[in-house]
N, C-alpha and C. Protein backbone atom coordinates (compact mmCIF):
# COMPACT_ATOMS: atom_id res chain seq x y z
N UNK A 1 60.58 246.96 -106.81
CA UNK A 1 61.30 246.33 -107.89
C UNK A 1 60.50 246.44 -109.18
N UNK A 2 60.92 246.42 -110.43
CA UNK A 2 60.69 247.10 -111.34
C UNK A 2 60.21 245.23 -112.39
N UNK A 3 59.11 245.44 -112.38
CA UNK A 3 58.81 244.15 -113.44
C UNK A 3 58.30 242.73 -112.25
N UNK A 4 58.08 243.65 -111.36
CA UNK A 4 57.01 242.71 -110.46
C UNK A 4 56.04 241.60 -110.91
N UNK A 5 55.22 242.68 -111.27
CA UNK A 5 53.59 242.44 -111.92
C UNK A 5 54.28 241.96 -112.91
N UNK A 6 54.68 241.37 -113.73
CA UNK A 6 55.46 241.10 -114.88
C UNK A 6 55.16 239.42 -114.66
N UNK A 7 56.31 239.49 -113.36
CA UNK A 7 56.99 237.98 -113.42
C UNK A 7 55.75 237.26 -112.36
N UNK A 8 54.92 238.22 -111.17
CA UNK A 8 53.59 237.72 -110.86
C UNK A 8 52.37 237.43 -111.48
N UNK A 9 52.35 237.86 -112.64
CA UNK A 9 51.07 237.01 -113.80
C UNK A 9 51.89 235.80 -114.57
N UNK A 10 53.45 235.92 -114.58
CA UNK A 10 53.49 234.67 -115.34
C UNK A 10 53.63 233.35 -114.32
N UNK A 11 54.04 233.64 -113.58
CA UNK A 11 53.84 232.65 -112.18
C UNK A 11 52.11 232.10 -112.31
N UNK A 12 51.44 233.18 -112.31
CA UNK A 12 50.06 233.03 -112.09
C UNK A 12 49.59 232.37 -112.94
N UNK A 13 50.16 232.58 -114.35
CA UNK A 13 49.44 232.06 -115.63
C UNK A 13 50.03 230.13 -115.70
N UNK A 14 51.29 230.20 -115.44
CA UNK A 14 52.07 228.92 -115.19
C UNK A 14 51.10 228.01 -114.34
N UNK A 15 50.52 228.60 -113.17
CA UNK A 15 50.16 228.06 -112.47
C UNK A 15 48.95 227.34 -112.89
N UNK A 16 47.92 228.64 -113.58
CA UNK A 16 46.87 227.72 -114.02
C UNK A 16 47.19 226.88 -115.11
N UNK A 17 47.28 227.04 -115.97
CA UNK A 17 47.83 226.16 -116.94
C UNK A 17 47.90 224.70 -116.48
N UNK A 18 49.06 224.42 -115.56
CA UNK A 18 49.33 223.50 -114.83
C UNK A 18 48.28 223.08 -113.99
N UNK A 19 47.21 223.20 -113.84
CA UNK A 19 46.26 223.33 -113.08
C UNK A 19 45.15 222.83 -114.58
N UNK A 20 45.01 223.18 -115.28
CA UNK A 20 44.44 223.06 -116.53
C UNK A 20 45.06 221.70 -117.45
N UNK A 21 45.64 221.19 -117.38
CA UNK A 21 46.77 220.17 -118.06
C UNK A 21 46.90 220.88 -118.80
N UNK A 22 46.78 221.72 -119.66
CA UNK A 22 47.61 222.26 -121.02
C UNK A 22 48.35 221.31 -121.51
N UNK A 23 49.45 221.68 -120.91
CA UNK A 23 50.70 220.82 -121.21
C UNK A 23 50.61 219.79 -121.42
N UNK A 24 49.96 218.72 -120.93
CA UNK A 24 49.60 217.16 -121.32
C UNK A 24 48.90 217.19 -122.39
N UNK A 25 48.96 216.57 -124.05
CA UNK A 25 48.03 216.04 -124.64
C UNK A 25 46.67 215.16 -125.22
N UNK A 26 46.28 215.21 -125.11
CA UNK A 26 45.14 214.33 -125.21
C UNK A 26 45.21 213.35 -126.44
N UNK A 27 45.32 214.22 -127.18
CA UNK A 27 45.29 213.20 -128.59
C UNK A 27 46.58 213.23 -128.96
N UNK A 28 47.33 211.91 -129.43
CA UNK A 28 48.06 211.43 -129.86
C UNK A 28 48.65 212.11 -131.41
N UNK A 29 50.05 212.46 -131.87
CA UNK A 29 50.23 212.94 -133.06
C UNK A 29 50.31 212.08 -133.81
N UNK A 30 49.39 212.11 -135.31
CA UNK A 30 49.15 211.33 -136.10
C UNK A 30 50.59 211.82 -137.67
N UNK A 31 51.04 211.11 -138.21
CA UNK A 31 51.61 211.31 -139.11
C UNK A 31 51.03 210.93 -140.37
N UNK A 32 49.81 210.29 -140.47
CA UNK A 32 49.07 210.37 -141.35
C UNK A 32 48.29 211.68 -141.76
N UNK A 33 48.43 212.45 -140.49
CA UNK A 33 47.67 213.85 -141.04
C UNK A 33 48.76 214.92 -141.94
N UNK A 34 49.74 214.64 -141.91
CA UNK A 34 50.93 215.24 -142.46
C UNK A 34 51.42 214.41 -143.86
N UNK A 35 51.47 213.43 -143.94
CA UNK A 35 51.43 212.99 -145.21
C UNK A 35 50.76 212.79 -145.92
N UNK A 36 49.37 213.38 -145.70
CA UNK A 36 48.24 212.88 -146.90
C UNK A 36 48.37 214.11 -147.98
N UNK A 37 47.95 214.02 -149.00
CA UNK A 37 48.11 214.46 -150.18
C UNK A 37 46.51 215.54 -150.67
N UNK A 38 45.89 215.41 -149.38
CA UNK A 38 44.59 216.29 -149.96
C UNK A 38 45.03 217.65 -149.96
N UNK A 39 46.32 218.23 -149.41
CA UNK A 39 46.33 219.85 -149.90
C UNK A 39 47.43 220.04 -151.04
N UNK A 40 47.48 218.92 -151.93
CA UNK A 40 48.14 218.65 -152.62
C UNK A 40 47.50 219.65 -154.06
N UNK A 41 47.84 220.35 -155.04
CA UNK A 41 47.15 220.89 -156.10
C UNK A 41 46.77 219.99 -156.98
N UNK A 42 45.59 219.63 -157.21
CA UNK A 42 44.96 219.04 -158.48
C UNK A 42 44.50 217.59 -157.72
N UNK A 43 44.45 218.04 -156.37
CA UNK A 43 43.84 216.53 -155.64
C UNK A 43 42.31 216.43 -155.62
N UNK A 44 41.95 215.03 -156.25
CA UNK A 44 40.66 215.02 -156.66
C UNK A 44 40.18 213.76 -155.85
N UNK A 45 39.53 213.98 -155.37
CA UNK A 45 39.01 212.76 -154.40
C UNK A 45 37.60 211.90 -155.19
N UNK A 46 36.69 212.99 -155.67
CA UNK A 46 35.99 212.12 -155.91
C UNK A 46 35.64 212.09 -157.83
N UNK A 47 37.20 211.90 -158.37
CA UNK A 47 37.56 211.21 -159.54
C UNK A 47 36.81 211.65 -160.66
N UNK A 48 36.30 212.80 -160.50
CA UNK A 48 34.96 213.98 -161.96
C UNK A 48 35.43 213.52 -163.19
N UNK A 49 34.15 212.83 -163.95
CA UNK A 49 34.67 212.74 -165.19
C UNK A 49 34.65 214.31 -165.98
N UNK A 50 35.22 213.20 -167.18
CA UNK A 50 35.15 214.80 -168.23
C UNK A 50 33.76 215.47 -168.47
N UNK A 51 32.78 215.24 -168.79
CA UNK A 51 31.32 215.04 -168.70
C UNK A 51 30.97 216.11 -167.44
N UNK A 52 31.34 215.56 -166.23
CA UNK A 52 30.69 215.99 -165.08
C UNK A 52 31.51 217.19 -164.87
N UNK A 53 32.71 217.40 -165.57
CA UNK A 53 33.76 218.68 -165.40
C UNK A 53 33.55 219.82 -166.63
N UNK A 54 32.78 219.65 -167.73
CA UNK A 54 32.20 220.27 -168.04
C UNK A 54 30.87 221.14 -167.94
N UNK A 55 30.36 220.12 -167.49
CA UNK A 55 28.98 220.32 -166.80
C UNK A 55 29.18 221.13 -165.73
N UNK A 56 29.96 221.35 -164.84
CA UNK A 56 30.40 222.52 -164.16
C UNK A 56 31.37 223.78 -164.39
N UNK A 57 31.75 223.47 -165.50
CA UNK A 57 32.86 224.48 -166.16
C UNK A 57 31.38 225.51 -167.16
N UNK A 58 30.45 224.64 -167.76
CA UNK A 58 29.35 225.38 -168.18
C UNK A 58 28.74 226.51 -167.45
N UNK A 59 28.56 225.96 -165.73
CA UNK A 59 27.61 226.24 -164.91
C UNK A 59 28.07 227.36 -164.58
N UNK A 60 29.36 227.42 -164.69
CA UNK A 60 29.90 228.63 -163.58
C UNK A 60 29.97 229.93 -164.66
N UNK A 61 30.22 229.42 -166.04
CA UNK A 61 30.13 230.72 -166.91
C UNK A 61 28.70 230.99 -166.97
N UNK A 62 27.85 230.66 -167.15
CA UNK A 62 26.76 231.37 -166.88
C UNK A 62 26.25 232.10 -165.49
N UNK A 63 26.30 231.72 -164.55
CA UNK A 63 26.31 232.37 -163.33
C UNK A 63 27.17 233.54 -163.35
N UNK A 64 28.96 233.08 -163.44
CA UNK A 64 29.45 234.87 -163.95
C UNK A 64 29.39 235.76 -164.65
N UNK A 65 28.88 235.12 -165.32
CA UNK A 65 28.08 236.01 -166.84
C UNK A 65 26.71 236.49 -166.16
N UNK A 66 25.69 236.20 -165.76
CA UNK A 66 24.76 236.87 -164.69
C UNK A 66 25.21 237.66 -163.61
N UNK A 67 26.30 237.71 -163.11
CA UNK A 67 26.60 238.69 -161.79
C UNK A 67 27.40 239.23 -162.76
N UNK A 68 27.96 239.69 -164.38
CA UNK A 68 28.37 240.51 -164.56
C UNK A 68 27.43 241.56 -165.00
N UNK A 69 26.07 241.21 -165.22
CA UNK A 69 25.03 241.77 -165.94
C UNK A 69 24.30 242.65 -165.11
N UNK A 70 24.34 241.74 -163.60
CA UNK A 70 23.93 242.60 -162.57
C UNK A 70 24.55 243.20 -161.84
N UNK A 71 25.84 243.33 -162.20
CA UNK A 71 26.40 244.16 -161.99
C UNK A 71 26.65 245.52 -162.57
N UNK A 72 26.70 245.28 -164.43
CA UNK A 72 26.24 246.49 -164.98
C UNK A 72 25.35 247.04 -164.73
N UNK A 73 23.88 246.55 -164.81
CA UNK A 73 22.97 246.99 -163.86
C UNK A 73 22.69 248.01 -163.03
N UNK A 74 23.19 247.14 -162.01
CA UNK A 74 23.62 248.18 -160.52
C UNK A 74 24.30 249.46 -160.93
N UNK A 75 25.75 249.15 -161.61
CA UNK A 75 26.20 250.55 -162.21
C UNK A 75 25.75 251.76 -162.30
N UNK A 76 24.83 251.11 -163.71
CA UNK A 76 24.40 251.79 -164.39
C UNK A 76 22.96 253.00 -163.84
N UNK A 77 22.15 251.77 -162.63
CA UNK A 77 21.25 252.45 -162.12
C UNK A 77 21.75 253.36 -161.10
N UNK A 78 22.82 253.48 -160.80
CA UNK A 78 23.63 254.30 -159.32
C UNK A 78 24.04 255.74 -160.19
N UNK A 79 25.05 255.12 -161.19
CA UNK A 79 25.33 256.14 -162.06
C UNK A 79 23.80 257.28 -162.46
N UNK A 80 22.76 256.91 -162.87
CA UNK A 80 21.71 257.61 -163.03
C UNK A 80 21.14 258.60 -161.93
N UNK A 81 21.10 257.63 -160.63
CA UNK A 81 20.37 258.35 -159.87
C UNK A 81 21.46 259.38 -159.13
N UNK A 82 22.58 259.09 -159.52
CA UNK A 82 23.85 260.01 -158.85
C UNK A 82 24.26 261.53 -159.19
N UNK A 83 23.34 261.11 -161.00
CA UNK A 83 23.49 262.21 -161.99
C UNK A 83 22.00 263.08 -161.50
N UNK A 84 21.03 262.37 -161.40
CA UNK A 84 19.78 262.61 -161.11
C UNK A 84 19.83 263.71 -159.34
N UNK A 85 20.28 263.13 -158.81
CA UNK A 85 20.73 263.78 -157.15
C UNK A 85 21.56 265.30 -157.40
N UNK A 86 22.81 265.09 -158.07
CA UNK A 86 23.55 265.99 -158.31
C UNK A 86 22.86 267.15 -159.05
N UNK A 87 21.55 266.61 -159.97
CA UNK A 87 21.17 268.11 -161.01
C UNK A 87 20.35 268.52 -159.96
N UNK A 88 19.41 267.94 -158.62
CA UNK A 88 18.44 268.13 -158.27
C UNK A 88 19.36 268.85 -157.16
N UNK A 89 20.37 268.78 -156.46
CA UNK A 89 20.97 269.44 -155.49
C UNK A 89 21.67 270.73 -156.49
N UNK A 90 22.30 270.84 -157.44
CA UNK A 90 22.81 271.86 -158.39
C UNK A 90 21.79 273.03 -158.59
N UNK A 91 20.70 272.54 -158.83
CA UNK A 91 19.52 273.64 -159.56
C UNK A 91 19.11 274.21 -157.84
C-alpha cells in the first residue's frame, strides 16, 4: 500500500507527543501579554527627558559620523592597494 510509512510516522509521532504532554499546557494564557502597549510605536517606558534625548541624539551623530570616516578610509585604502596589485600584476 502506497503511503504506509506516511501514516506509520504520524501514528508514531502522535504517539510520542502524547507521551510527551505536548498537548497539555503548562502555563496558563495571559491576556495581559496581548494588551500591553510596549510594541506600541513611540512607547517609552522609562519617560527620557528632553535633555537626556538630546544627549543621545548628539551621541549617535558623532559615532556615525566616525564609521563614516572609517569607512572612507577603508575605501580609500582598498581602492589604492587594488590599483597598486593590478599595476604590479599588469607590468
Amino acid at each position: 500500500m502506497a503511503g504506509e510509512g506516511a501514516m506509520s510516522h504520524a501514528i508514531q509521532s502522535l504517539k510520542f507527543n502524547r507521551s510527551q504532554k505536548r498537548s497539555q499546557r503548562k502555563e496558563k494564557l495571559d491576556w495581559s501579554n496581548y494588551t500591553s502597549n510596549e510594541n506600541e510605536v513611540g512607547y517609552d517606558p522609562i519617560k527620557a527627558t528632553p535633555e537626556l534625548l538630546e544627549e543621545i541624539r548628539t551621541r549617535l551623530q558623532k559615532e556615525n559620523k566616525q564609521q563614516k570616516k572609517q569607512l572612507i578610509v577603508f575605501i580609500g585604502i582598498s581602492a589604492l592597494i587594488s590599483v597598486a596589485l593590478f599595476y604590479i600584476i599588469s607590468r
